[in-house]
N, C-alpha and C. Protein backbone atom coordinates (compact mmCIF):
# COMPACT_ATOMS: atom_id res chain seq x y z
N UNK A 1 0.84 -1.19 0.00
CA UNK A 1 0.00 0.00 0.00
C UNK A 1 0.88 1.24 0.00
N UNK A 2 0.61 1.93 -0.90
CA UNK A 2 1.40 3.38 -0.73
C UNK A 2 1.04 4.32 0.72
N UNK A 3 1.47 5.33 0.31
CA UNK A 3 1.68 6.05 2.49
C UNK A 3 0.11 6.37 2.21
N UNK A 4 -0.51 7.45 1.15
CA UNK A 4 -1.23 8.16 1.17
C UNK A 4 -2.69 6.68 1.71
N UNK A 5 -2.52 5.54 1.09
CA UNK A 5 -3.19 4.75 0.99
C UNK A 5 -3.58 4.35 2.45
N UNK A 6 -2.61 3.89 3.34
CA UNK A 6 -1.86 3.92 4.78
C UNK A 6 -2.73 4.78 5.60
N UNK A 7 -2.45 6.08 4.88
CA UNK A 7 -3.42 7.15 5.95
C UNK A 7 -4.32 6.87 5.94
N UNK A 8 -5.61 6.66 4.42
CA UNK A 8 -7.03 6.47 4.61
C UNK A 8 -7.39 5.65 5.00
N UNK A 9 -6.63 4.49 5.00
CA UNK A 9 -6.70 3.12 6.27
C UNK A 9 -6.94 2.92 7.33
N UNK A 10 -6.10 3.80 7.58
CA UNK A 10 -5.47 4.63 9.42
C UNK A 10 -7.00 4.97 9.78
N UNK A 11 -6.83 6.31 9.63
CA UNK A 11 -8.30 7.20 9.61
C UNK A 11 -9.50 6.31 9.76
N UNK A 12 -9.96 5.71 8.42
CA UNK A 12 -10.96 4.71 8.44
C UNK A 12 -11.41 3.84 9.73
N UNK A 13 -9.73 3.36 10.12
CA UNK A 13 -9.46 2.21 10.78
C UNK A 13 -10.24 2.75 12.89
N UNK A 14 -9.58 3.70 12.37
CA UNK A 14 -9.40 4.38 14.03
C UNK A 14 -11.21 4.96 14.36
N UNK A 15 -11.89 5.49 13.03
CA UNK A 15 -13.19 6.18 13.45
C UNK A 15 -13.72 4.45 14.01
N UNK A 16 -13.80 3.52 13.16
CA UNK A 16 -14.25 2.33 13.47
C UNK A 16 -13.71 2.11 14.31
N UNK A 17 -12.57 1.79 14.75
CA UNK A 17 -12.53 1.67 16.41
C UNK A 17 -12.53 2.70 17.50
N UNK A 18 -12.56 3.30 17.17
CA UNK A 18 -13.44 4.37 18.38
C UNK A 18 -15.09 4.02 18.34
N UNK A 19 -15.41 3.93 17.46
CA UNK A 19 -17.11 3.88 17.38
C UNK A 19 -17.70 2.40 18.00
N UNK A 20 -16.52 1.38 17.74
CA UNK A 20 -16.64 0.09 18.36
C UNK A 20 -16.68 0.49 20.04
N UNK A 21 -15.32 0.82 20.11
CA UNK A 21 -14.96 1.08 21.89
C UNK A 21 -16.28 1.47 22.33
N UNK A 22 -16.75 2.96 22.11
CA UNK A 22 -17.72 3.59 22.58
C UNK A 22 -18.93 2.54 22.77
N UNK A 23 -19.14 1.89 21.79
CA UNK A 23 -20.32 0.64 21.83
C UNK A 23 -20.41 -0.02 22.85
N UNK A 24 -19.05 -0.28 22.82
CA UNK A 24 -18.65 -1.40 24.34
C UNK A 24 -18.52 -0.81 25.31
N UNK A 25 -18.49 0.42 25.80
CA UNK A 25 -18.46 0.86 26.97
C UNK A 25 -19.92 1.38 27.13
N UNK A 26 -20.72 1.37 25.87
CA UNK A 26 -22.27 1.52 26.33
C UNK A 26 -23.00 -0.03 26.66
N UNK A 27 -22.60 -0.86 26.22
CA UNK A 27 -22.80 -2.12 26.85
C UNK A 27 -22.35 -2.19 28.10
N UNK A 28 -21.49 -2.10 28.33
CA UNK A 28 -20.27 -2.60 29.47
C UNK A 28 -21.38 -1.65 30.86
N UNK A 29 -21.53 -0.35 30.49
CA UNK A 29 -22.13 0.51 31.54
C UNK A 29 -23.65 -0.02 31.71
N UNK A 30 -24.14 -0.21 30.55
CA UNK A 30 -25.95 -0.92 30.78
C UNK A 30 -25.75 -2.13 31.46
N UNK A 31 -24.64 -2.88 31.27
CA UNK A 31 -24.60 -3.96 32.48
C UNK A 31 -24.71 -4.15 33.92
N UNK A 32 -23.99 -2.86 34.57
CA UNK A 32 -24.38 -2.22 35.37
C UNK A 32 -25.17 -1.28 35.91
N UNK A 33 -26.23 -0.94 34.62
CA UNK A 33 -27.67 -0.22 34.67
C UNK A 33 -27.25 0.92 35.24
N UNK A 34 -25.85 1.30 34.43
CA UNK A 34 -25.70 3.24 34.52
C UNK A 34 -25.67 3.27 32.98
N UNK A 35 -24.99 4.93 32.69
CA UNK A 35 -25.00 5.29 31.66
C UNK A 35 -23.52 5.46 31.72
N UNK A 36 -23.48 5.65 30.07
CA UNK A 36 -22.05 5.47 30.01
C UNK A 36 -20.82 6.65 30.88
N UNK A 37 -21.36 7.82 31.12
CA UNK A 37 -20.77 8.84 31.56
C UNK A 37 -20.58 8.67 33.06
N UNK A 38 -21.87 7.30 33.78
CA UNK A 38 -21.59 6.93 35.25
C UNK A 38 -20.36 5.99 35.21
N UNK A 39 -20.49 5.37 33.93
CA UNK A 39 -18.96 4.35 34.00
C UNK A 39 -17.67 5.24 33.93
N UNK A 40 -17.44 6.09 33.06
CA UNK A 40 -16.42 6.26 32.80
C UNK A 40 -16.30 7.56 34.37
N UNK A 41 -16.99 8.33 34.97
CA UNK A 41 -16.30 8.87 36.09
C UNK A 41 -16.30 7.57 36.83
N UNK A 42 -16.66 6.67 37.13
CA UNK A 42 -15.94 5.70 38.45
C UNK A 42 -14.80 4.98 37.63
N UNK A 43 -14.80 5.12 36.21
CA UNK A 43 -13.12 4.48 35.55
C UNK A 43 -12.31 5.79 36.00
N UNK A 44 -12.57 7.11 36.17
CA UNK A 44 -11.61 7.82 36.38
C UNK A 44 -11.25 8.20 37.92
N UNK A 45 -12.54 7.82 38.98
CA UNK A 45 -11.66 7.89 40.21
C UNK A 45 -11.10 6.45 40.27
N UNK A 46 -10.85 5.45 40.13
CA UNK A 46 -10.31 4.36 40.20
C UNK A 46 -8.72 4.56 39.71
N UNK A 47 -9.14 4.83 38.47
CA UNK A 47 -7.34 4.92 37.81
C UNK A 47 -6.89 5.92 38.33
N UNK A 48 -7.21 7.26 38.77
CA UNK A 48 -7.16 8.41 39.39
C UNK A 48 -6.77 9.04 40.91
N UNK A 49 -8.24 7.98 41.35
CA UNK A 49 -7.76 8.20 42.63
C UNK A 49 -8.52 8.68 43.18
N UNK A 50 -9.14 9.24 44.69
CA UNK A 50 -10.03 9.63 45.70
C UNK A 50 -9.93 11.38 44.74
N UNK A 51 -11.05 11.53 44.76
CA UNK A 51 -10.98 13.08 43.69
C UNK A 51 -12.13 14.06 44.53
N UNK A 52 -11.95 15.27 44.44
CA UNK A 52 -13.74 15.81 45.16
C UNK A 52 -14.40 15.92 43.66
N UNK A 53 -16.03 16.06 44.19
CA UNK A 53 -16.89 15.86 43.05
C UNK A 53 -16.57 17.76 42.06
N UNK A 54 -15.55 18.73 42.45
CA UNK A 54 -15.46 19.18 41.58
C UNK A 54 -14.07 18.83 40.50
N UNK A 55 -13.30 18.41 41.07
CA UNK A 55 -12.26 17.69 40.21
C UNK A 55 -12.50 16.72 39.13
N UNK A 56 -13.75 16.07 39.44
CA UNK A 56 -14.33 15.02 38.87
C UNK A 56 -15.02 16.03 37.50
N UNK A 57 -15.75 16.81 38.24
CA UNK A 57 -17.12 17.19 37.07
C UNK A 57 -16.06 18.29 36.26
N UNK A 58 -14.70 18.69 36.44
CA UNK A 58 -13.88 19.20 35.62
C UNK A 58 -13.36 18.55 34.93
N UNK A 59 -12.79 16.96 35.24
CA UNK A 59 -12.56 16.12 34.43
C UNK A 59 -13.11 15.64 33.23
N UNK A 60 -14.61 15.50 33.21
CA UNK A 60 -15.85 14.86 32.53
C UNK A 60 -16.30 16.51 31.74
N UNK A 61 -15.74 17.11 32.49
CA UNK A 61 -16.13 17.93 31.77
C UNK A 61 -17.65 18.46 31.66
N UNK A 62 -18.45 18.27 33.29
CA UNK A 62 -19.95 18.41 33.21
C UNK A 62 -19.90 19.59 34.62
N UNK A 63 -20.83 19.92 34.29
CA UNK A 63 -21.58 21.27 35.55
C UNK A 63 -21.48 20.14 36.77
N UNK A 64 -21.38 20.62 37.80
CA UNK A 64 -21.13 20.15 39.21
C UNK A 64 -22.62 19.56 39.21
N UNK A 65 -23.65 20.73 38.71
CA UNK A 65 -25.16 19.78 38.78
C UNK A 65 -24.84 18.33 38.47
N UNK A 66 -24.25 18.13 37.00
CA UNK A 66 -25.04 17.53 36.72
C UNK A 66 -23.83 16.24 37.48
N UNK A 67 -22.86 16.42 37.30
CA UNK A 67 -21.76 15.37 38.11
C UNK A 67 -22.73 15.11 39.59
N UNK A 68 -23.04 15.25 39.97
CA UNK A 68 -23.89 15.35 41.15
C UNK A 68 -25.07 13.88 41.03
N UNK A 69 -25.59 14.81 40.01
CA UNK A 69 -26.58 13.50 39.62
C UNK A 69 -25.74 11.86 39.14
N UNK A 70 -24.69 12.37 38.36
CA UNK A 70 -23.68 10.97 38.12
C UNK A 70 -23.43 10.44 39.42
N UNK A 71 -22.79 11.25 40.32
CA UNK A 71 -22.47 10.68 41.72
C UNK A 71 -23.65 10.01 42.77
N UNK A 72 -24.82 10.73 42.14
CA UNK A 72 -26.20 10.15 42.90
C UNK A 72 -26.22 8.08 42.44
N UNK A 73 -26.11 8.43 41.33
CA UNK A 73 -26.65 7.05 40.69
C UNK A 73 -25.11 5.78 40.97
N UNK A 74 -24.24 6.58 40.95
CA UNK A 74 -22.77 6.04 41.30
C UNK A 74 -23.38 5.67 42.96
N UNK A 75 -23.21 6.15 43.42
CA UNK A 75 -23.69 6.06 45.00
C UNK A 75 -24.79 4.85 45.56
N UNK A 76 -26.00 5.18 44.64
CA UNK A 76 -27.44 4.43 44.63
C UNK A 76 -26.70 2.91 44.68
N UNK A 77 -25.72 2.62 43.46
CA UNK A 77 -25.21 1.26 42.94
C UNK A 77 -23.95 0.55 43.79
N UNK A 78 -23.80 1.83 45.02
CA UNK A 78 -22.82 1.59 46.25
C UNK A 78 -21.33 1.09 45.18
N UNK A 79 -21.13 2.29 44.45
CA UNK A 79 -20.34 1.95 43.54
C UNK A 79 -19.11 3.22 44.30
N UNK A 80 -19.68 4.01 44.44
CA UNK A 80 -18.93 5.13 45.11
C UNK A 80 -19.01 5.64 46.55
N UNK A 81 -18.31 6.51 47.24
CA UNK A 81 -18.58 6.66 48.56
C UNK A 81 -18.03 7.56 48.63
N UNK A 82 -18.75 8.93 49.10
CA UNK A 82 -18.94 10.43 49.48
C UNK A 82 -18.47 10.39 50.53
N UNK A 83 -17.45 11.39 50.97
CA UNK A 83 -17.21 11.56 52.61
C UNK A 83 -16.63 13.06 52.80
N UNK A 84 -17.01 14.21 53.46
CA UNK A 84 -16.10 15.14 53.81
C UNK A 84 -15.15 15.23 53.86
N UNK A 85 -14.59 16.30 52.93
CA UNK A 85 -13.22 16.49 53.00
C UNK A 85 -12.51 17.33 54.33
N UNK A 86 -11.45 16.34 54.64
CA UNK A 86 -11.03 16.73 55.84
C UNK A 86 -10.47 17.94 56.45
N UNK A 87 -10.02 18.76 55.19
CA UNK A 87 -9.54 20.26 55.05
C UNK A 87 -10.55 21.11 55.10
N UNK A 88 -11.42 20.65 54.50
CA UNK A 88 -12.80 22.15 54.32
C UNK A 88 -13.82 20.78 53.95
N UNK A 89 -14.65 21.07 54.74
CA UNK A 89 -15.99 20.06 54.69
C UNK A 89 -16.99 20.33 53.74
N UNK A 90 -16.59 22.03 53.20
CA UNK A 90 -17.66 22.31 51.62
C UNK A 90 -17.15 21.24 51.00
N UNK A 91 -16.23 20.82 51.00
CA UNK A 91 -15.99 19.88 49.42
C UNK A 91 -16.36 18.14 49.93
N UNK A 92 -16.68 17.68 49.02
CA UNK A 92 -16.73 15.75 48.85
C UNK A 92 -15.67 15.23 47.91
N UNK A 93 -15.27 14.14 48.92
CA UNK A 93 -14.50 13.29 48.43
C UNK A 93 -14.93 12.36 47.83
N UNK A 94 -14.94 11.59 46.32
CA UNK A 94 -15.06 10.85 45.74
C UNK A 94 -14.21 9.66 45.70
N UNK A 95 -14.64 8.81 46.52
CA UNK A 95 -13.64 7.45 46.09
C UNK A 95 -14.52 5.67 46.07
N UNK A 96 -13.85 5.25 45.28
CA UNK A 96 -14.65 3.69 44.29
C UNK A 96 -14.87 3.03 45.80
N UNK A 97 -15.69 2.49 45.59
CA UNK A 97 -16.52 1.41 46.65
C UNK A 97 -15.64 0.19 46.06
N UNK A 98 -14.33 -0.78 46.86
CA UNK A 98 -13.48 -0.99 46.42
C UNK A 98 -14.08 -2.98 46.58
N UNK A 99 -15.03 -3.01 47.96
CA UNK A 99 -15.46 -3.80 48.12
C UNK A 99 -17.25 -4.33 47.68
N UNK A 100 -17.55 -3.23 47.14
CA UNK A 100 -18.26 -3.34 46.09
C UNK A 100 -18.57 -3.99 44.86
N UNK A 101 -16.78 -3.33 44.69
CA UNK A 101 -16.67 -3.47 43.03
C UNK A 101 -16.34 -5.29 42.86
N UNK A 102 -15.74 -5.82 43.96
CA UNK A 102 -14.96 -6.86 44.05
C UNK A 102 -16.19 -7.96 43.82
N UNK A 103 -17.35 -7.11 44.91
CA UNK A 103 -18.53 -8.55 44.61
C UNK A 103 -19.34 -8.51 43.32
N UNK A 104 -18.87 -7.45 42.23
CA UNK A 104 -19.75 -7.54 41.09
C UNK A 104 -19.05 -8.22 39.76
N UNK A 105 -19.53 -8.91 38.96
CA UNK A 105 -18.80 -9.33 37.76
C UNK A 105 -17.89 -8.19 36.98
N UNK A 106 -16.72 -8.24 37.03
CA UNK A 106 -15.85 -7.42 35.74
C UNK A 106 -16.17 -7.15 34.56
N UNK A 107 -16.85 -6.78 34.24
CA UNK A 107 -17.32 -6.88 32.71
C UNK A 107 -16.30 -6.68 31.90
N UNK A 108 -15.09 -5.78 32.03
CA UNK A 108 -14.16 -5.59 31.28
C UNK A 108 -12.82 -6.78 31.37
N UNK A 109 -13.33 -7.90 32.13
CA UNK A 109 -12.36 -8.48 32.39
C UNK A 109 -11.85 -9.86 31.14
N UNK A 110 -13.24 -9.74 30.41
CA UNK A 110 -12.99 -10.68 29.38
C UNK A 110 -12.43 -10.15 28.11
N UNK A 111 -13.00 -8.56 27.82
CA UNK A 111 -12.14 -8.10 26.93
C UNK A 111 -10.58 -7.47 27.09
N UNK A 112 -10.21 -7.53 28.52
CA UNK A 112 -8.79 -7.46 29.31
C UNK A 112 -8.18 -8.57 28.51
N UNK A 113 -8.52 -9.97 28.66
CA UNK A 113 -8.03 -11.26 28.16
C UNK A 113 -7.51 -11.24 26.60
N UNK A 114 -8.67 -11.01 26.17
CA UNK A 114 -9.03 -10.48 24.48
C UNK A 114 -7.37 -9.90 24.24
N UNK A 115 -7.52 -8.44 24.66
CA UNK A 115 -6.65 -7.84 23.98
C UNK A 115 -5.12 -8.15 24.55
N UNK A 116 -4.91 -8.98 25.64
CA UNK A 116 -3.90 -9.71 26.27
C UNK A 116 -3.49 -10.52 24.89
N UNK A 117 -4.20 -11.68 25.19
CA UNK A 117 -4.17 -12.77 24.16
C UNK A 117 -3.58 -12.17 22.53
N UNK A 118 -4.33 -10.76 22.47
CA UNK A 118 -4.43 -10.27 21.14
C UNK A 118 -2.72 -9.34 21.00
N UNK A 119 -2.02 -9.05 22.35
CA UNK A 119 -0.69 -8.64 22.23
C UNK A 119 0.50 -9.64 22.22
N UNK A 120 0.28 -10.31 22.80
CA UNK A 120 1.30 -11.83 23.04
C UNK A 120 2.00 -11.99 21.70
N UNK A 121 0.94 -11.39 20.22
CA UNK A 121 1.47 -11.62 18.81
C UNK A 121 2.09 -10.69 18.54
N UNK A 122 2.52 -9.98 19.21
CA UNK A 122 3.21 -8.88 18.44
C UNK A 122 4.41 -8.60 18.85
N UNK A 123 5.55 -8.37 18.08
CA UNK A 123 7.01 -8.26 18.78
C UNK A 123 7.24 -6.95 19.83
N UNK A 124 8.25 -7.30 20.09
CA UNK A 124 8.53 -5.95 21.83
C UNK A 124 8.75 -4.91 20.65
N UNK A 125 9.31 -4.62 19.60
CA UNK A 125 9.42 -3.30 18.92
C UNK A 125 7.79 -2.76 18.31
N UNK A 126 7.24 -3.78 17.76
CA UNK A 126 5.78 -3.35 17.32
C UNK A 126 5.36 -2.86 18.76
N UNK A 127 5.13 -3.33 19.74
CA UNK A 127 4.40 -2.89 21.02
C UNK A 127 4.98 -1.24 21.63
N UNK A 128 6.30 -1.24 21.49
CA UNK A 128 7.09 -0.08 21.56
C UNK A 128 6.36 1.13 20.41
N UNK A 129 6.16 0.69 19.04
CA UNK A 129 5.64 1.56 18.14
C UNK A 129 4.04 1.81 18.88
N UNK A 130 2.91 0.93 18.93
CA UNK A 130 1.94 1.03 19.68
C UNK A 130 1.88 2.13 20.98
N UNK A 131 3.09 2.00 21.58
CA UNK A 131 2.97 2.81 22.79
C UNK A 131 3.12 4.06 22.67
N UNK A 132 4.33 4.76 21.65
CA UNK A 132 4.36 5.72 20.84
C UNK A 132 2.65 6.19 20.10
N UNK A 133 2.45 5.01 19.45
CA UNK A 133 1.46 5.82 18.84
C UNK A 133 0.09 6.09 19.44
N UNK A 134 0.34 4.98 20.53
CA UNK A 134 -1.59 5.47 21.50
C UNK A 134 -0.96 6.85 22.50
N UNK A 135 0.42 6.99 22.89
CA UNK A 135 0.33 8.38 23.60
C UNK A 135 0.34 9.72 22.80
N UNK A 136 0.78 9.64 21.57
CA UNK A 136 0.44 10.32 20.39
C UNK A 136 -0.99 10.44 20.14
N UNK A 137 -1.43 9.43 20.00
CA UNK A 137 -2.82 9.47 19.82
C UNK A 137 -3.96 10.58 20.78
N UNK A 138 -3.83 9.70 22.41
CA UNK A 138 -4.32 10.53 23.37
C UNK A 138 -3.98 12.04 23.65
N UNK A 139 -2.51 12.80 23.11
CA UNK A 139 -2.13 14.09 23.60
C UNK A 139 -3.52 14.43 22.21
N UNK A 140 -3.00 14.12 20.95
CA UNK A 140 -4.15 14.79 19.98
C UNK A 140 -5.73 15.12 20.73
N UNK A 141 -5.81 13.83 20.89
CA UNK A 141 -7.58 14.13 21.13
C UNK A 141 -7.70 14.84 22.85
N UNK A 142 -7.04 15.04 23.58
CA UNK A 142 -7.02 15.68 24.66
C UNK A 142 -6.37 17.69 24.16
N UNK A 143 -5.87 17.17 23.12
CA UNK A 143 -5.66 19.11 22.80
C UNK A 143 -7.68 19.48 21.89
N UNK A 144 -7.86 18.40 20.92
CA UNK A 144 -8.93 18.22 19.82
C UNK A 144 -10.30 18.92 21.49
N UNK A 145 -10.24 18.20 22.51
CA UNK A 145 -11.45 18.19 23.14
C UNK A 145 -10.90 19.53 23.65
N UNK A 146 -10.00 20.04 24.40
CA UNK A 146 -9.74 21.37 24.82
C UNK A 146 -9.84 22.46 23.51
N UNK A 147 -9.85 22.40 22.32
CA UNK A 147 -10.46 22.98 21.49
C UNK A 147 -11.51 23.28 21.40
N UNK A 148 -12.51 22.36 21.59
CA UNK A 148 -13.71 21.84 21.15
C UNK A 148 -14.42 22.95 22.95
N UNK A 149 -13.67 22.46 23.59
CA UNK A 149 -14.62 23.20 24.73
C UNK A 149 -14.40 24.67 24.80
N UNK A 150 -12.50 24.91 24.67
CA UNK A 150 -12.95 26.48 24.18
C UNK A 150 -14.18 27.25 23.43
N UNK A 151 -14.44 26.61 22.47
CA UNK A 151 -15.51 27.37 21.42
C UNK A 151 -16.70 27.50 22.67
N UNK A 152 -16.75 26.95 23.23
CA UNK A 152 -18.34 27.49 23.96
C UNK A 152 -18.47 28.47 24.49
């Protein structure tokens, strides 16, 4: 394939898997009878860390309202756990219900395997190029969305 060919591949390749991912994380979240925006803030205090609910709703990028309501339904599913912050009690601490999470099925744990199974084929330099190119990838679409929110 020539380069130019390469790119429309690329491109092609990547809207389809983004549009896949997104699918699966709207599955993955109806499994747990949230919405996808309740999954992905308890994926980000987890990988993240104990956060207050305005760190969070800056993250996600939503009005404190409405993070509020995410944290309601996060909460309802004893998925999360609110507690005063110990410095100034205006603020809440956000952190994953750790023994919660432990008694519910992984849903992501079979496509964990998947894409395990699915790296094992590839040499330590291809995986090296991969790593290059998904942190490449993520700075783009993290400048693309800080664009995107400027305009408002």
């Amino acid at each position: 394939m020539k380069r130019d060919e390469l790119i429309a591949r690329l491109q092609l390749l990547g809207e389809q898997e983004s549009t896949e991912t997104a699918m699966f994380h709207q599955a993955a979240a109806a499994s747990y009878g949230l919405g996808i925006t309740d999954m992905k803030a308890l994926q980000i205090v987890l990988r993240e860390g104990p956060q207050t609910a305005g760190q969070l709703a800056a993250r996600l990028r939503l009005t404190t309202g409405a993070v509020t309501s995410v944290l309601d339904r996060l909460e309802r599913e004893s998925l999360i756990v609110r507690s005063p912050d110990s410095e100034d009690r205006r603020k809440i601490i956000v952190t994953a219900n750790s023994e919660a999470l432990a008694e519910r099925d992984n849903v992501y744990r079979s496509i964990g395997d998947a894409y395990a199974d699915m790296q094992r084929r590839f040499t330590t330099s291809e995986m090296e190029f991969l790593v290059r190119y998904y942190e490449a990838s993520i700075e783009v679409i993290q400048r693309e969305i800080a664009r995107l929110t400027e305009r408002r």
